[in-house]
Protein backbone atom coordinates (compact mmCIF):
# COMPACT_ATOMS: atom_id res chain seq x y z
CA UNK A 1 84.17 101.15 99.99
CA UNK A 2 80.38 101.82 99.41
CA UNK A 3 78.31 104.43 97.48
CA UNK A 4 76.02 107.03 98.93
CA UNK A 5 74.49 107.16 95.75
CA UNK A 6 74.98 103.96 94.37
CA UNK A 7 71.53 104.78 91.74
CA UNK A 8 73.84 106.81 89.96
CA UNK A 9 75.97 103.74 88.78
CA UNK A 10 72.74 102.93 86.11
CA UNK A 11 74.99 106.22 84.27
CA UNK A 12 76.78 103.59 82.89
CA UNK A 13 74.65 101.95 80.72
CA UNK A 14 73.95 104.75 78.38
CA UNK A 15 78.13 105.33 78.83
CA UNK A 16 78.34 101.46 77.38
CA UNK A 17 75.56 101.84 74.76
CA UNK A 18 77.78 105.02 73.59
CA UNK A 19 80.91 102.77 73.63
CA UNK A 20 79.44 100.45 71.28
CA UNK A 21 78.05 102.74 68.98
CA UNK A 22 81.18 103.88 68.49
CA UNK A 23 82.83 100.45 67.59
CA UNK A 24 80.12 99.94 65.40
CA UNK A 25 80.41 103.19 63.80
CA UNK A 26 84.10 102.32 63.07
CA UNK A 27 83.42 99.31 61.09
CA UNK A 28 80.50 100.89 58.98
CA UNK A 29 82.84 103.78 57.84
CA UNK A 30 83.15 103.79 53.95
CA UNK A 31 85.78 105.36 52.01
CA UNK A 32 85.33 109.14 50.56
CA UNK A 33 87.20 108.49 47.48
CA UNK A 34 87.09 105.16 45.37
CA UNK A 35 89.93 104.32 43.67
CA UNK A 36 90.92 100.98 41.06
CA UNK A 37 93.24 99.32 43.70
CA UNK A 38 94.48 99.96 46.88
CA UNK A 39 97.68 98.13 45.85
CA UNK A 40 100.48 100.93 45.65
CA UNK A 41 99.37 101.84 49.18
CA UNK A 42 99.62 98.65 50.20
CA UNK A 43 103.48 99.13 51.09
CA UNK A 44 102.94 102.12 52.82
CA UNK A 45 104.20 102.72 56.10
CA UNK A 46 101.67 103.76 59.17
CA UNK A 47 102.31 106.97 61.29
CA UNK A 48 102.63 106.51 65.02
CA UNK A 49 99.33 108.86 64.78
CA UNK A 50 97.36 105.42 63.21
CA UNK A 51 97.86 103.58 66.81
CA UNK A 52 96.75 106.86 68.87
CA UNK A 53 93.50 107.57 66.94
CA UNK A 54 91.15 105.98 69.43
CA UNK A 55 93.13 107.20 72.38
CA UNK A 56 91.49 110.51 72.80
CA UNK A 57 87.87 108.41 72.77
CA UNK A 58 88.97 106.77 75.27
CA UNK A 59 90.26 108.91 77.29
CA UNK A 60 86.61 110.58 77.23
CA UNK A 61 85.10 107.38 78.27
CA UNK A 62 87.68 107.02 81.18
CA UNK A 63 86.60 110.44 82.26
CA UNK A 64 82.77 110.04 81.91
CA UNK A 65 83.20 106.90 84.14
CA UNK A 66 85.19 108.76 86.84
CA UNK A 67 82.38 111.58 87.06
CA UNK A 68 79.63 109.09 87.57
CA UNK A 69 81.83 107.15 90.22
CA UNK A 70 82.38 111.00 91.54
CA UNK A 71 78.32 111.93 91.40
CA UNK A 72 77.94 108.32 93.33
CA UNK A 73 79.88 109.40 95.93
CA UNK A 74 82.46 106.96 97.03
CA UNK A 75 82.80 106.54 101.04
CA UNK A 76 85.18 104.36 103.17
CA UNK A 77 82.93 101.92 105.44
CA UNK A 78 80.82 103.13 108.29
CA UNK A 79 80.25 100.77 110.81
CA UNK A 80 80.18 99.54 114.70
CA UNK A 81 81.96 96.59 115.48
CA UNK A 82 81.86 94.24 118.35
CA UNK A 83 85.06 92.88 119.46
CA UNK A 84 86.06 90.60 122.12
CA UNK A 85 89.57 91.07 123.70
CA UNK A 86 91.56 90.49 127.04
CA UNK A 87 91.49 93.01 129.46
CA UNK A 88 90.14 94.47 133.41
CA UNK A 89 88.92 97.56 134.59
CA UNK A 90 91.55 99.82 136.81
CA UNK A 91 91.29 102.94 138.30
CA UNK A 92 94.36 104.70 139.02
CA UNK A 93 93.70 106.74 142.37
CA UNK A 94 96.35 108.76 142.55
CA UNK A 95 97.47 111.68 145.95
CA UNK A 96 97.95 115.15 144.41
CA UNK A 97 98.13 117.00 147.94
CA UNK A 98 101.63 119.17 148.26
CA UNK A 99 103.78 117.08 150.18
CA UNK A 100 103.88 115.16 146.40
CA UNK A 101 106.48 117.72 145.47
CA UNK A 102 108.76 116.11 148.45
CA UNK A 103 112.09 114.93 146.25
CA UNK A 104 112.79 111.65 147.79
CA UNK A 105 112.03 110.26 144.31
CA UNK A 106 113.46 111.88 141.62
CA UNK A 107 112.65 114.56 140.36
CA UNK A 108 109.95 114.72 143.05
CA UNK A 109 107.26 112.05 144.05
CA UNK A 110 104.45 113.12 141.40
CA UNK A 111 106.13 113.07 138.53
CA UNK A 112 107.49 109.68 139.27
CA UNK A 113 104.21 108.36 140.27
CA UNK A 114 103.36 109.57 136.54
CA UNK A 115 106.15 108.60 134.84
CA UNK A 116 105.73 105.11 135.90
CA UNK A 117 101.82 105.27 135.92
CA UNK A 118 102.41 106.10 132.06
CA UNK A 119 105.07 103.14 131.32
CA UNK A 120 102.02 100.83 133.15
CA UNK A 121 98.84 102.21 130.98
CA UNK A 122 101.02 101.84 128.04
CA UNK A 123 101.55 98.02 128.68
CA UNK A 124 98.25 97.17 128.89
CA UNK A 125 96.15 97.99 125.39
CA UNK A 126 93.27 95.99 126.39
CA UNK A 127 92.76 97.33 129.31
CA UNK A 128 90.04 100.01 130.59
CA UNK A 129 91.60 102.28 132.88
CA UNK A 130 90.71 105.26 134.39
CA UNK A 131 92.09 108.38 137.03
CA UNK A 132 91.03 109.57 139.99
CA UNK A 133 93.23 112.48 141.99
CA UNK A 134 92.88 113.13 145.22
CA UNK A 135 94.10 115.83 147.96
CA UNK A 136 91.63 117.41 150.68
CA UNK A 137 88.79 116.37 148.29
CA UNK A 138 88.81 114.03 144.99
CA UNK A 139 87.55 113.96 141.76
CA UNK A 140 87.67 111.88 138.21
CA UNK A 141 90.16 113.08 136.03
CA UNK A 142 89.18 110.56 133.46
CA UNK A 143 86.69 108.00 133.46
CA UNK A 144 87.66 104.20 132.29
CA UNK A 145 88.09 104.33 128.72
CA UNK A 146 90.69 102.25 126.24
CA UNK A 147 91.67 105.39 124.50
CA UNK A 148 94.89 105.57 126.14
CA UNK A 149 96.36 108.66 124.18
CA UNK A 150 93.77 110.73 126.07
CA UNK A 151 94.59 109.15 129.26
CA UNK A 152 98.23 109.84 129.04
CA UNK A 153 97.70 113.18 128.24
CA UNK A 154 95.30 113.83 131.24
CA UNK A 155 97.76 112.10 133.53
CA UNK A 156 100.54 114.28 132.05
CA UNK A 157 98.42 117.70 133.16
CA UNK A 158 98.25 116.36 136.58
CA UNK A 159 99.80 118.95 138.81
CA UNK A 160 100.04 119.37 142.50
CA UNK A 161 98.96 122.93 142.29
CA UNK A 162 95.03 122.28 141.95
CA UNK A 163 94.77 123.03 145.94
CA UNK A 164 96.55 126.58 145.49
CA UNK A 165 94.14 127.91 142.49
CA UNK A 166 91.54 126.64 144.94
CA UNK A 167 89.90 123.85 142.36
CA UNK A 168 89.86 121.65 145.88
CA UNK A 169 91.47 121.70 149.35
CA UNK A 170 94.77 120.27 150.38
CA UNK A 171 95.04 117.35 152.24
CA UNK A 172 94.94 113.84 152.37
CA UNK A 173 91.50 112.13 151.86
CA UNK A 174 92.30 108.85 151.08
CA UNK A 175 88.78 107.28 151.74
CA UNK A 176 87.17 110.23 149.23
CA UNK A 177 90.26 108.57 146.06
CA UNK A 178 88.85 105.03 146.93
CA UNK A 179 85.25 105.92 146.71
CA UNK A 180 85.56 108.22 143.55
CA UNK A 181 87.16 105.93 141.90
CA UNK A 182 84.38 102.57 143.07
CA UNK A 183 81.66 104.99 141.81
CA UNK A 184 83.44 105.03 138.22
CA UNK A 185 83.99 100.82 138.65
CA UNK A 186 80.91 100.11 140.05
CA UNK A 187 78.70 99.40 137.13
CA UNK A 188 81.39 97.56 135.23
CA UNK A 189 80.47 94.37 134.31
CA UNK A 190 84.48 92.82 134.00
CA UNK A 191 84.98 89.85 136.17
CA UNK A 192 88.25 91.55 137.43
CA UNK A 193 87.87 95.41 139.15
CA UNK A 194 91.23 96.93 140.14
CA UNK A 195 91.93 100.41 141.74
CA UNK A 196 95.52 101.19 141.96
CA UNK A 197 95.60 103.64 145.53
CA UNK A 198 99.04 105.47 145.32
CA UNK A 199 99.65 108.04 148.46
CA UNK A 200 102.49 109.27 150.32
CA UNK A 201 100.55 110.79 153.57
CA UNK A 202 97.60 109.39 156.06
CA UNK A 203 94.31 109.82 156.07
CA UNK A 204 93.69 113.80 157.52
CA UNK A 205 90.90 114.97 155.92
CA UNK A 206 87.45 114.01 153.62
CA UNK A 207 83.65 112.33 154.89
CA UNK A 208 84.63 108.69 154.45
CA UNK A 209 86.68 107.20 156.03
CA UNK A 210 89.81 105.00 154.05
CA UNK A 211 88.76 101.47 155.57
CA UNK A 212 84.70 102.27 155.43
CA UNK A 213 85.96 103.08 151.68
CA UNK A 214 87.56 99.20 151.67
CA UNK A 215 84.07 97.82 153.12
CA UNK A 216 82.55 99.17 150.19
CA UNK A 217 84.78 98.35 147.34
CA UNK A 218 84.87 94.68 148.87
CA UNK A 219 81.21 94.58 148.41
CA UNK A 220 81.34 95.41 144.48
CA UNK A 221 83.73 92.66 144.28
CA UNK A 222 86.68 95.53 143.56
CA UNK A 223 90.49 95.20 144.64
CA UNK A 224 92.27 97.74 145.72
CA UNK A 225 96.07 97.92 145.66
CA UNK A 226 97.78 100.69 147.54
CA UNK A 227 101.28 102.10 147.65
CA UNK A 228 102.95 104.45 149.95
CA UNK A 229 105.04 106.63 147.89
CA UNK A 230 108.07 107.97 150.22
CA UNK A 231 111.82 107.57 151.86
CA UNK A 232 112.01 106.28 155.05
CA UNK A 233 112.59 108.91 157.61
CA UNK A 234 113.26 112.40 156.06
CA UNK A 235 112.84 113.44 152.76
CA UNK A 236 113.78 116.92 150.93
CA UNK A 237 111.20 119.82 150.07
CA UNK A 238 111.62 123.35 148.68
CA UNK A 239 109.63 125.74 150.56
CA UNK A 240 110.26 129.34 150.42
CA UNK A 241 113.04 129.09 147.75
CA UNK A 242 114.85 126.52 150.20
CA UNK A 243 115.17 122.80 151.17
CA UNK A 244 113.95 121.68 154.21
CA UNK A 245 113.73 118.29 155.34
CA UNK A 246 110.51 116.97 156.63
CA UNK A 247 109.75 113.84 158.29
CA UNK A 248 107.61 110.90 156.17
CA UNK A 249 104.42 109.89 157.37
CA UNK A 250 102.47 107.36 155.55
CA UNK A 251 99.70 105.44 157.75
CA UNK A 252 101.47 101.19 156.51
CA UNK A 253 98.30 100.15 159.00
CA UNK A 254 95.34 102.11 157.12
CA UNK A 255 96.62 101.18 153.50
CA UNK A 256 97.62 97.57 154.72
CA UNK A 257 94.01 97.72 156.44
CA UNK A 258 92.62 98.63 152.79
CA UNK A 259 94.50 95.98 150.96
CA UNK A 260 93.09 93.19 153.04
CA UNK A 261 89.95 93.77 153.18
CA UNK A 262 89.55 93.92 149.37
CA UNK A 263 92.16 91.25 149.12
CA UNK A 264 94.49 93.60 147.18
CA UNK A 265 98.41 93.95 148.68
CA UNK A 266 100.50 96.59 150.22
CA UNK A 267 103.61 97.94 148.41
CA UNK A 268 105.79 100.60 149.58
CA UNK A 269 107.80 102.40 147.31
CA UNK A 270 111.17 104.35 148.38
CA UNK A 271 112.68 105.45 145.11
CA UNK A 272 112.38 105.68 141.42
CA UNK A 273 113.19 101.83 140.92
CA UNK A 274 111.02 100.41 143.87
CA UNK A 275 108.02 102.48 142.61
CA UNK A 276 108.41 100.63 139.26
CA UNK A 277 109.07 97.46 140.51
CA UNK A 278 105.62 97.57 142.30
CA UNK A 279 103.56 98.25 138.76
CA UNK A 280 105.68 95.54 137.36
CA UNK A 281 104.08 93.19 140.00
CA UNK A 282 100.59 94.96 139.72
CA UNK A 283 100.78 94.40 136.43
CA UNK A 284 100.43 90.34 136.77
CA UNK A 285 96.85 90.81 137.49
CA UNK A 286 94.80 88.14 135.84
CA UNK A 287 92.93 89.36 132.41
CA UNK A 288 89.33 89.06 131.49
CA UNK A 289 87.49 89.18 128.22
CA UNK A 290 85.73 92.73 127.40
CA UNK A 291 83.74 93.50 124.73
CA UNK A 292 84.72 96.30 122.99
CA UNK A 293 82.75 98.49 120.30
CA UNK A 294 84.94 99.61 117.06
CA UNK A 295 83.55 102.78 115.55
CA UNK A 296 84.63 103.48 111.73
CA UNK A 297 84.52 106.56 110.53
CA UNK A 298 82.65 107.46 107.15
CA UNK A 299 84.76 109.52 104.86
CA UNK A 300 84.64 110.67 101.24
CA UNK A 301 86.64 108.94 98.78
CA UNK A 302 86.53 111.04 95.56
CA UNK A 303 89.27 112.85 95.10
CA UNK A 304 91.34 110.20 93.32
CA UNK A 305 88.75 109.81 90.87
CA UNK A 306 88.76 113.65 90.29
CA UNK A 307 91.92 113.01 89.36
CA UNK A 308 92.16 110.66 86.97
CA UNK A 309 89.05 112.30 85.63
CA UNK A 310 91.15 115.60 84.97
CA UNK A 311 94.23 114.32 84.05
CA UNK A 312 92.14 112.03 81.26
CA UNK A 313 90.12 114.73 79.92
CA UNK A 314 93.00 117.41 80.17
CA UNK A 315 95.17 114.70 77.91
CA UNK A 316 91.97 114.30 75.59
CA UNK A 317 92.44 117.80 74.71
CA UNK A 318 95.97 118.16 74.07
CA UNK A 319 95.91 115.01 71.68
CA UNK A 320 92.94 116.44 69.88
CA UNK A 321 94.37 119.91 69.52
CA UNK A 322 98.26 119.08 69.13
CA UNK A 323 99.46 115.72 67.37
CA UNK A 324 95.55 114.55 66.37
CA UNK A 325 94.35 117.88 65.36
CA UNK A 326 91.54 117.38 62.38
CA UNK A 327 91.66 119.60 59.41
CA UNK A 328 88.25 120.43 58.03
């Protein structure tokens, strides 16, 4: 804890000096009536009201000292703070074209792609990770960042409608997901630089092409690790209010082709449990230090001194006008 005002602590030196007049004060007191002998009240028992006569004094000097503490306003720290911990950069590049709603994996591929995408950002604290979406065109949902609580919850509004409200076109452009997400990896400075390519179509649309995309990444040192996301043959989809079957067509050679070149691997997923499996291994990757800056916020820290300063000074008054009332 520090003070913004920490020239208002000098208040309690006149506070002391007042605290010590009043102990002196106490033993230079003389008697208003002289008597012969004190003997026959020398038997005499004391009231409880004897003990409690310097209470309410006190009391006032507990609440002077929580006003100045108040007026010298008492704030948790403020700081930055560099620390080192184990972690790499990823980008999640994930396929939000249409054919994601297929329901080979339950309840449908998207949400299972998420579902497990949020068990694998959740397992890895230290870790900067990002998310890229792609369909006919591809943008950053959110840049690398360790605040994984915003992550999650701008993987969770990930929907596959984005190409029917016309925010981008449907397709596939695989090539446009691997070179969003090297533009957000490029500057790192992390000795390890992932991107995590899940699709479940082939490249059909976009201006660069998915292994030009590889050629690139390889030359900023990044690995790319790419899934096809899909059944083998047919797999369900509700069009028009009804299920239709439609065959699965992921291009193996152009993902495989990716994975090589960046020395990444090739994982294809065909249900719920595969899918996870293939994070599981993904998430073996070798760790690297970061450095990561801390910020502490400043907030006030007065209100349990107003507190005790109100509670003292209300019980001040109540002694002094109940059981330690003076007559005159």
């Amino acid at each position: 804890m520090i003070f913004a005002n920490i020239e208002l602590l000098f208040l309690f030196l006149p506070l002391i000096a007042y605290t010590v007049w009043y102990i002196l004060k106490g033993y230079c007191k003389t008697a208003s009536i002289k008597v012969s002998t004190t003997t026959p009240y020398a038997i005499g028992v004391k009231s409880y009201k004897n003990y409690l006569v310097h209470l309410p004094f006190a009391l006032r000097v507990v609440t002077l000292s929580m006003v100045i503490l108040i007026l010298a306003r008492p704030q948790s720290t403020n700081s930055w703070q560099d620390t080192e911990v184990e972690g790499i950069d990823i980008m999640l590049a994930m396929d939000v074209s249409t054919s994601m709603l297929a329901m080979d994996l339950k309840p449908n591929r998207l949400e299972a792609a998420k579902q497990v995408a949020a068990e694998f950002i959740s397992g890895r604290d230290n870790d900067n990770i990002g998310l890229t979406i792609f369909a006919g065109e591809s943008f950053t949902q959110c840049p690398l960042t360790v605040d994984h609580a915003a992550l999650l919850n701008m993987l969770n509004s990930v929907k596959c409608d984005i190409a029917a409200q016309g925010i981008i076109e449907d397709g596939t452009a695989i090539g446009m997901g691997v070179a969003n997400a090297i533009t957000r990896l490029k500057e790192s400075k992390a000795k390890s630089k992932v991107i995590i390519l899940l699709t479940d179509g082939s490249n059909n649309s976009g201006e660069i092409a998915p292994l030009t995309a590889a050629e690139i990444a390889k030359k900023f040192g990044i690995r790319v690790y790419t899934i096809g996301v899909g059944t083998n043959g047919m797999a369900p989809y509700s069009y028009g209010g009804e299920i239709v079957n439609l065959p699965v067509e992921i291009d193996e050679k152009t993902l495989t082709g990716i994975a090589e070149i960046t020395d990444g691997n090739y994982y294809r997923a065909t249900d719920n449990s595969k899918l996870r499996e293939v994070y599981e291994q993904i998430d073996q990757l070798e760790r690297t230090k970061l450095n990561v800056k801390e910020y502490s916020k400043r907030e006030e820290e007065y209100i349990i001194f107003a507190i005790i300063a109100f509670a003292a000074l209300l019980l001040e008054i109540l002694l002094r006008n109940t059981i330690l009332r003076r007559v005159p």
